[in-house]
Protein backbone atom coordinates (compact mmCIF):
# COMPACT_ATOMS: atom_id res chain seq x y z
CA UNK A 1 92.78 -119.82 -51.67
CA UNK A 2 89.42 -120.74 -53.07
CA UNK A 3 88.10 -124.15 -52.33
CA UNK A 4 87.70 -126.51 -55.36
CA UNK A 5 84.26 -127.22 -56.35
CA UNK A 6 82.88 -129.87 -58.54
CA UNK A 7 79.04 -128.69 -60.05
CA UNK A 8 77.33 -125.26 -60.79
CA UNK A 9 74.95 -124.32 -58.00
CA UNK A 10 71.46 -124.88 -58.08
CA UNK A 11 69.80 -122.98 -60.78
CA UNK A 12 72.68 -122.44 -62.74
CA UNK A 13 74.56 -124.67 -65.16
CA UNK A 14 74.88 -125.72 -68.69
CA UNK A 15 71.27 -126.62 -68.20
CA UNK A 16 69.91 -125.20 -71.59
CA UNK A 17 71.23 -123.92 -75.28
CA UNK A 18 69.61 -120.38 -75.14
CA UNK A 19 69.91 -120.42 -78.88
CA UNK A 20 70.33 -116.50 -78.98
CA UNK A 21 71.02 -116.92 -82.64
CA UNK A 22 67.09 -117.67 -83.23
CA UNK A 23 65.93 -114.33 -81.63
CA UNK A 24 65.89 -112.39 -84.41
CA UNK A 25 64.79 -115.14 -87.00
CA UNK A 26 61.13 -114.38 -87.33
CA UNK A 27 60.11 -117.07 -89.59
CA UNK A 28 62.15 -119.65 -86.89
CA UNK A 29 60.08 -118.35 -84.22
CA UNK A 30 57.02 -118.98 -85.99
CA UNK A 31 57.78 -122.37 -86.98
CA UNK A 32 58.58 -123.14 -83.59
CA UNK A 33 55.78 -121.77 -81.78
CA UNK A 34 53.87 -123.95 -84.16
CA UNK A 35 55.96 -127.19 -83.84
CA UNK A 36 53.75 -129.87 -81.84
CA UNK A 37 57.14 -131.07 -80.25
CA UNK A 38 57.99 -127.65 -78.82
CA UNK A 39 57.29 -127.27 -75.24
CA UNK A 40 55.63 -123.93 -73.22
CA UNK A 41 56.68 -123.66 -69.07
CA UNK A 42 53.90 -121.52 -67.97
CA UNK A 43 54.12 -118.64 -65.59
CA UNK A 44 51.90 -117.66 -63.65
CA UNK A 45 52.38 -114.27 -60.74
CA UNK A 46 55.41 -115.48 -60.08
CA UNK A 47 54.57 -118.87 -59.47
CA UNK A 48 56.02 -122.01 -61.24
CA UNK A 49 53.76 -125.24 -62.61
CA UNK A 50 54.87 -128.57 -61.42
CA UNK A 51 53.61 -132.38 -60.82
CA UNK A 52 54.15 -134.32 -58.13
CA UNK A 53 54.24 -138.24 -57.87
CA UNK A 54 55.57 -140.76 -55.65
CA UNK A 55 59.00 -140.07 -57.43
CA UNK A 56 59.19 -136.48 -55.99
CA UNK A 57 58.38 -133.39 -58.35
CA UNK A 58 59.24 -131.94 -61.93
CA UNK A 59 58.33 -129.38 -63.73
CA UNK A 60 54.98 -129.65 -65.98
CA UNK A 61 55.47 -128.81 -69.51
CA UNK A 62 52.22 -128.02 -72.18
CA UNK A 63 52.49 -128.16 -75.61
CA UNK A 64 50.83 -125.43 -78.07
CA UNK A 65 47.27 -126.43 -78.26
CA UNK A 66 47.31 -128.45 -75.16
CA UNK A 67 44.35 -128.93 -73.57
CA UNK A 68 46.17 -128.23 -70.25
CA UNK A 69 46.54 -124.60 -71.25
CA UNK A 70 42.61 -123.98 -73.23
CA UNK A 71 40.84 -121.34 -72.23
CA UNK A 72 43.91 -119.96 -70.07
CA UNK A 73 44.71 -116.06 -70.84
CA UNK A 74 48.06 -116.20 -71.75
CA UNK A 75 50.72 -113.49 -73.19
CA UNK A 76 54.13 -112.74 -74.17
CA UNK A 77 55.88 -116.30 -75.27
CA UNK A 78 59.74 -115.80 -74.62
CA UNK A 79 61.77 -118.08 -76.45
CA UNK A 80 64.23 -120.10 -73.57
CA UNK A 81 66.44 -122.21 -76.04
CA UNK A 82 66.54 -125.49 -76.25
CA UNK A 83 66.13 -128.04 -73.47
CA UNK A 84 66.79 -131.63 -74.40
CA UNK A 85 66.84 -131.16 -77.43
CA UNK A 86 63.59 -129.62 -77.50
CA UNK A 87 62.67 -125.96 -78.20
CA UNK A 88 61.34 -124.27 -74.85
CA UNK A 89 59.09 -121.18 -74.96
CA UNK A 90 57.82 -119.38 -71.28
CA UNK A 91 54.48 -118.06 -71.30
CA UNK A 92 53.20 -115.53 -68.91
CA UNK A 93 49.72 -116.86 -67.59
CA UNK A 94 47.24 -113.29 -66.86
CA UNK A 95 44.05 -113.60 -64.44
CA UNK A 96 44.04 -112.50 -60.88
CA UNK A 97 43.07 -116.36 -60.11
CA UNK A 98 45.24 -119.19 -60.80
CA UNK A 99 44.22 -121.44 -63.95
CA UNK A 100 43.10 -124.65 -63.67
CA UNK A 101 45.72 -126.75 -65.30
CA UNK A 102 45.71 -130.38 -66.19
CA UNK A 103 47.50 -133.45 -66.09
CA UNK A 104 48.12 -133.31 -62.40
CA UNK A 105 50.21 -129.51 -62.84
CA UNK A 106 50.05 -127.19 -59.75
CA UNK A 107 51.41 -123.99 -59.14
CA UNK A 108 54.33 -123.48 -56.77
CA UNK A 109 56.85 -120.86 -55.61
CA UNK A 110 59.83 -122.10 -56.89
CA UNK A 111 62.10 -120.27 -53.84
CA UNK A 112 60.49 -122.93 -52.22
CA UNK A 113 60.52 -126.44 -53.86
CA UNK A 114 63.61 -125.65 -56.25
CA UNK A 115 65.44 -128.28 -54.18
CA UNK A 116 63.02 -130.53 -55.19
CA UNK A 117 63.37 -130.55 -58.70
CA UNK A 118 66.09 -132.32 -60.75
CA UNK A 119 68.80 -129.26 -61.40
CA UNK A 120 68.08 -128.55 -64.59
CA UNK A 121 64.70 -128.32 -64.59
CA UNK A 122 64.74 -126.34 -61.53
CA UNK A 123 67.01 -124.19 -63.42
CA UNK A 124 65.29 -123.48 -67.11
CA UNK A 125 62.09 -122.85 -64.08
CA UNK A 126 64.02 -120.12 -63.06
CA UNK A 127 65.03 -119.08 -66.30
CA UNK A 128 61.59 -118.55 -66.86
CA UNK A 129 60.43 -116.86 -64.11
CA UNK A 130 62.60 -113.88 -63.99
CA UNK A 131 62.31 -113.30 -67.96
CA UNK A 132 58.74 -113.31 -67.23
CA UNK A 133 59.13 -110.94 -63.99
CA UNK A 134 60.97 -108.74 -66.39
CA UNK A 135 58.65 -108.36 -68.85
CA UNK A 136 56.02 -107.81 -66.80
CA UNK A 137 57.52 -104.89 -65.03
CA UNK A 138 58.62 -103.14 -68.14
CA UNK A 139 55.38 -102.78 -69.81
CA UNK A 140 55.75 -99.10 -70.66
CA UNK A 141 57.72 -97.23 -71.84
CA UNK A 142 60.37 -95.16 -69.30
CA UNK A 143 61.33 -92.06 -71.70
CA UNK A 144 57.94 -90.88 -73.10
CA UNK A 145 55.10 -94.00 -71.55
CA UNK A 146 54.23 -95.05 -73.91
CA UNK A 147 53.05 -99.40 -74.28
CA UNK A 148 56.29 -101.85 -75.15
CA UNK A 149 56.06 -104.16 -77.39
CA UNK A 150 58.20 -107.56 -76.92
CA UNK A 151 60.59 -108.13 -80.06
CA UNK A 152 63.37 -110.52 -80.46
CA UNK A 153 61.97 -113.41 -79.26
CA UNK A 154 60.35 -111.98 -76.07
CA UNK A 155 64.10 -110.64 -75.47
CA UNK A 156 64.04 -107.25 -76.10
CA UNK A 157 61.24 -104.92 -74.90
CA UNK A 158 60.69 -101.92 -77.44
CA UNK A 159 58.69 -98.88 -77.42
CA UNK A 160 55.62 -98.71 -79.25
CA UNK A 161 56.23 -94.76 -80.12
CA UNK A 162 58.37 -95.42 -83.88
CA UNK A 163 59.72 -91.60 -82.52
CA UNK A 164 60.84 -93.01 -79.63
CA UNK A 165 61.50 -96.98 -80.47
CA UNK A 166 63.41 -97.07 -77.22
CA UNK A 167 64.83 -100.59 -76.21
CA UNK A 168 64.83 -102.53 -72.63
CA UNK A 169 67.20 -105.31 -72.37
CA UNK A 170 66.64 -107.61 -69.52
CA UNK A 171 68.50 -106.41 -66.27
CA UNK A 172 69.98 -107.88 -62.73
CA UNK A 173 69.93 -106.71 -59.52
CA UNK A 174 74.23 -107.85 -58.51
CA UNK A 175 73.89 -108.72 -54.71
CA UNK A 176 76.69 -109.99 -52.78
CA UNK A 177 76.36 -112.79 -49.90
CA UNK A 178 79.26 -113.68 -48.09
CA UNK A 179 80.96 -116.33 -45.25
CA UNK A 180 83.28 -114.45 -42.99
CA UNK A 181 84.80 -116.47 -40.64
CA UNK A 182 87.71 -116.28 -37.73
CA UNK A 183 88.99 -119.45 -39.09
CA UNK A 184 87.68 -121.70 -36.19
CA UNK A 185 83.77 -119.98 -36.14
CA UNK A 186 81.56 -118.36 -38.84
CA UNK A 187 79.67 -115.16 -38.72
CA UNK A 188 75.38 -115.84 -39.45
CA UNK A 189 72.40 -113.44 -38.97
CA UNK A 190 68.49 -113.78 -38.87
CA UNK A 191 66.37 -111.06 -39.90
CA UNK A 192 63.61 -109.99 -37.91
CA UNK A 193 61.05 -111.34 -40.04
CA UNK A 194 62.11 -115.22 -40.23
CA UNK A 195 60.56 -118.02 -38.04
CA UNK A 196 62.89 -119.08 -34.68
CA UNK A 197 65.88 -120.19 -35.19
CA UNK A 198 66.67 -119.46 -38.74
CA UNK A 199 70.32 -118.01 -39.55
CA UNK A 200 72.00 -117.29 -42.81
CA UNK A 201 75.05 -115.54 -44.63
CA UNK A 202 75.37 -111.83 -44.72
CA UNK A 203 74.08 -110.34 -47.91
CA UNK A 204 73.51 -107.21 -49.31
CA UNK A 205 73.07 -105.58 -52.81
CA UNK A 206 75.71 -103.68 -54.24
CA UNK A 207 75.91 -99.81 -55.01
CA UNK A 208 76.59 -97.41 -57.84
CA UNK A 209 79.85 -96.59 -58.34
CA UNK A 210 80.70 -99.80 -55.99
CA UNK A 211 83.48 -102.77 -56.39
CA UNK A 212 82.04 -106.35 -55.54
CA UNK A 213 84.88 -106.45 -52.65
CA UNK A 214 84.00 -103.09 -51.38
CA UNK A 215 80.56 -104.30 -51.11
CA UNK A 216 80.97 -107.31 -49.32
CA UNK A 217 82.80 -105.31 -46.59
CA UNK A 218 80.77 -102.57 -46.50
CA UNK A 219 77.50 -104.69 -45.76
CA UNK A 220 79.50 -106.99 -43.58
CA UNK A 221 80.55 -103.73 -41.52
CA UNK A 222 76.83 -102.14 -41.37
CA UNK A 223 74.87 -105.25 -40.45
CA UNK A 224 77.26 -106.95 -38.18
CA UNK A 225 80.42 -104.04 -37.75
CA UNK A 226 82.76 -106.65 -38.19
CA UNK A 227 85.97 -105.86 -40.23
CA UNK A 228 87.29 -108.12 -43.22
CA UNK A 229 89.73 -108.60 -45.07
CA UNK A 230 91.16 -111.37 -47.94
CA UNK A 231 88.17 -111.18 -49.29
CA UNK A 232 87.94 -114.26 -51.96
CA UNK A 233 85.17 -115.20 -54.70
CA UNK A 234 83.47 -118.15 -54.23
CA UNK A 235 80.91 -118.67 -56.90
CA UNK A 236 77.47 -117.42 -58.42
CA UNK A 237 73.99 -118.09 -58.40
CA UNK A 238 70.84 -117.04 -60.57
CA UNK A 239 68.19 -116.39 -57.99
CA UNK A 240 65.32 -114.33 -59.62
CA UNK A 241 63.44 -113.64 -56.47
CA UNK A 242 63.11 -111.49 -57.92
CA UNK A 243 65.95 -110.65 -60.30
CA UNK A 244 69.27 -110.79 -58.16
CA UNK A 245 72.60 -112.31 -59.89
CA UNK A 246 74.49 -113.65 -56.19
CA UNK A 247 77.44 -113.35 -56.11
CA UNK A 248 79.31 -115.04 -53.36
CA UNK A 249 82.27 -114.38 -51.12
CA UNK A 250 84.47 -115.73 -47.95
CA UNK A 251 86.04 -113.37 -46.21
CA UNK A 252 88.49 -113.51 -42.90
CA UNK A 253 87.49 -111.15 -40.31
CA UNK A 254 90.14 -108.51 -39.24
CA UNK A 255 88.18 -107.59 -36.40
CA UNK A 256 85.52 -109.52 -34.61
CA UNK A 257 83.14 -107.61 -32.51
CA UNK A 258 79.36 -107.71 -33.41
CA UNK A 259 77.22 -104.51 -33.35
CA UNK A 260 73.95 -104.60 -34.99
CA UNK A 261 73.43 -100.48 -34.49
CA UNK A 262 72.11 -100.64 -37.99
CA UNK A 263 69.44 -103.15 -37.42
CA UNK A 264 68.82 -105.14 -40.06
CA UNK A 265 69.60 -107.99 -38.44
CA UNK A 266 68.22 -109.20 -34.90
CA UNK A 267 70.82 -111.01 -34.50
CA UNK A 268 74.20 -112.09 -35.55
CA UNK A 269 76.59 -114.28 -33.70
CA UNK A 270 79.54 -116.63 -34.31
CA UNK A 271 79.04 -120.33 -34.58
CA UNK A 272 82.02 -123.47 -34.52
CA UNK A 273 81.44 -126.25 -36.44
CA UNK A 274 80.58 -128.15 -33.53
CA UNK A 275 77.47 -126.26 -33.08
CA UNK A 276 76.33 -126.23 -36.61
CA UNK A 277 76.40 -129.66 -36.21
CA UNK A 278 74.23 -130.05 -32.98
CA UNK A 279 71.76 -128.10 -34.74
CA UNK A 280 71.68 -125.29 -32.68
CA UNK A 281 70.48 -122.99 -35.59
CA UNK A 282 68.42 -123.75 -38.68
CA UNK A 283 70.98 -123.22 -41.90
CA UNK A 284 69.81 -122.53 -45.19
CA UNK A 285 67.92 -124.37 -47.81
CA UNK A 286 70.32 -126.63 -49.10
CA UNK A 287 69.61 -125.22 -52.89
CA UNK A 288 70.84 -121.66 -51.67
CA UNK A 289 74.64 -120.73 -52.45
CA UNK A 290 74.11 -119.72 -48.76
CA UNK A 291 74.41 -122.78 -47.89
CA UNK A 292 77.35 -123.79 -49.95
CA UNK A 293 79.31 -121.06 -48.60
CA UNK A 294 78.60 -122.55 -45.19
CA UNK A 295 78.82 -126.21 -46.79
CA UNK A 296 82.31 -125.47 -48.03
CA UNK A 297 83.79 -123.61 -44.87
CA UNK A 298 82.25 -126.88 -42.81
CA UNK A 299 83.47 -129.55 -44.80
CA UNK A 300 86.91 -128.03 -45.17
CA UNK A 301 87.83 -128.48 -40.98
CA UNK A 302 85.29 -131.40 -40.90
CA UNK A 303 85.72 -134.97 -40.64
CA UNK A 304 82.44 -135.80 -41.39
CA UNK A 305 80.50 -133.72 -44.32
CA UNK A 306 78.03 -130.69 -43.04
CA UNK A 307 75.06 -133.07 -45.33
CA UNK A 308 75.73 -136.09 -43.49
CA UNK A 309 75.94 -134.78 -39.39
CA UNK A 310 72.51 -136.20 -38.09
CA UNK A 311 72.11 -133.25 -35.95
CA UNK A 312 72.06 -130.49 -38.53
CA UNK A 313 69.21 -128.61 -39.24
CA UNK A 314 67.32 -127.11 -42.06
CA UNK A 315 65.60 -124.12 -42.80
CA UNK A 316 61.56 -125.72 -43.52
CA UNK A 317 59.52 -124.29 -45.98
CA UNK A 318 56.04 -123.78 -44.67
CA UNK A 319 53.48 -126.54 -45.25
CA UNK A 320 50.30 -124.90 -48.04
């Protein structure tokens, strides 16, 4: 049975009112993009702006005609809802150098420092990044080339060509991650690329013509060739790094022999809770439904929560 659990993970959440209703009100839009109250999150290759103080960080927020955003090259507003009662536009930032912005705003990747940020705003940040990632690679048009124009409040990219007037709708890439566990241990991997000591889940994105359960076991079996079965939803996170919709899973392995022949992983081994605990591996960011899964599994056998072991360790995001 699924394990009860009490808040959306990071990033996702009844963070925002994405007001689809106002997409296709023209004369809204307009009023809105002129309305000194309503707020712009600029994006800017991929990066997110943000301002730190001794409180921590949040997310920096210009408003049309802002001096924080003169001069700056922007394009493509995309209407986001509204966010505290105020309406919320993202705007794609263009240069090949990063603008200077004002009051204290820098630019971060937002994979990064989303644990950082209160949920919601690290949420509508994310929001705004993949609709911006989206637009950006959907520029032209994919039955005759020619330019796209963005319609619908930056929701809808159409083609240019009134022969063709082909329309993109924004897409996700589905991914599975999973826990799979003996009961007593659970199954984590590193990839070859990540810093010493860094282990997570086993994900994978899923196929045409493919079930969400079929995938889990099929990338459980090629990365690791362990078998599972009672395969059981967990939950879901937005994580637009670039576009992926996770999906997460437990599982109970049927079979538990490791054998990375495929080699995507470097390694993959089973760990108790007792050496999760002494920090013997890194785990995931703690923003990461990777993490939950683990969380979850942990706190379930545990007497003392995963968060509060002293020993545990984190994955680090490197110091800029």
């Amino acid at each position: 049975m699924a394990l009860p659990r009490s808040h959306p993970n990071v990033l996702a959440g009844p963070y925002l009112e994405r007001a689809a209703h106002w997409r296709k009100d023209e004369e809204r839009l307009r009023a809105a993009l002129a309305d000194p109250a309503t707020l712009f999150v600029p994006v800017w290759h991929a990066r997110s702006a943000v301002v730190t103080s001794s409180d921590g960080r949040a997310s920096a927020y210009f408003a049309m005609g802002a001096q924080a955003l003169a001069g700056v090259d922007t394009s493509g507003y995309i209407l986001l809802g509204e966010f505290h009662q105020r309406v919320v536009f993202a705007v794609a930032v263009a240069g090949e150098t990063p603008p200077s912005l004002e009051s204290g705003a820098e630019l971060h990747d937002l994979r990064l420092i989303a644990g950082e940020l209160s949920e919601d705003e690290a949420g509508l940040l994310a929001y705004a990044r993949a609709m911006v990632h989206w637009r950006e690679h959907n520029r032209y048009c994919g039955r005759c080339s020619l330019p796209m124009v963005a319609v619908q409040g930056g929701h809808v990219m159409q083609c240019s060509n009134p022969t063709c007037a082909h329309q993109q709708f924004p897409r996700l890439d589905p991914a599975v991650i999973v826990l799979v566990t003996d009961g007593e241990r659970a199954l984590l991997g590193r990839q070859p690329a990540w810093p010493p000591g860094r282990y997570s889940t086993v994900a994978g994105f899923v196929e045409p013509g493919e079930s969400l359960e079929d995938a889990v076991a099929r990338e459980v079996r090629e990365e690791t060739g362990v078998v599972v079965d009672e395969v059981i939803y967990h939950s879901s996170q937005p994580w637009p790094f670039p576009s992926s919709l996770m999906l997460g899973f437990t599982a109970r392995a049927s079979r538990t022999d490791i054998d990375l022949s495929d080699q995507e992983l470097e390694d993959a081994r089973w760990f108790t809770r007792a050496q999760l605990a002494a920090g013997e591996i890194a785990l995931p960011t703690t923003h990461s439904i990777s993490f939950r899964l683990v969380e979850d599994w942990y706190d379930s056998g545990a007497t003392t929560p995963l968060r509060a072991e002293p020993g545990v360790r984190m994955w680090q995001a490197p110091k800029r």
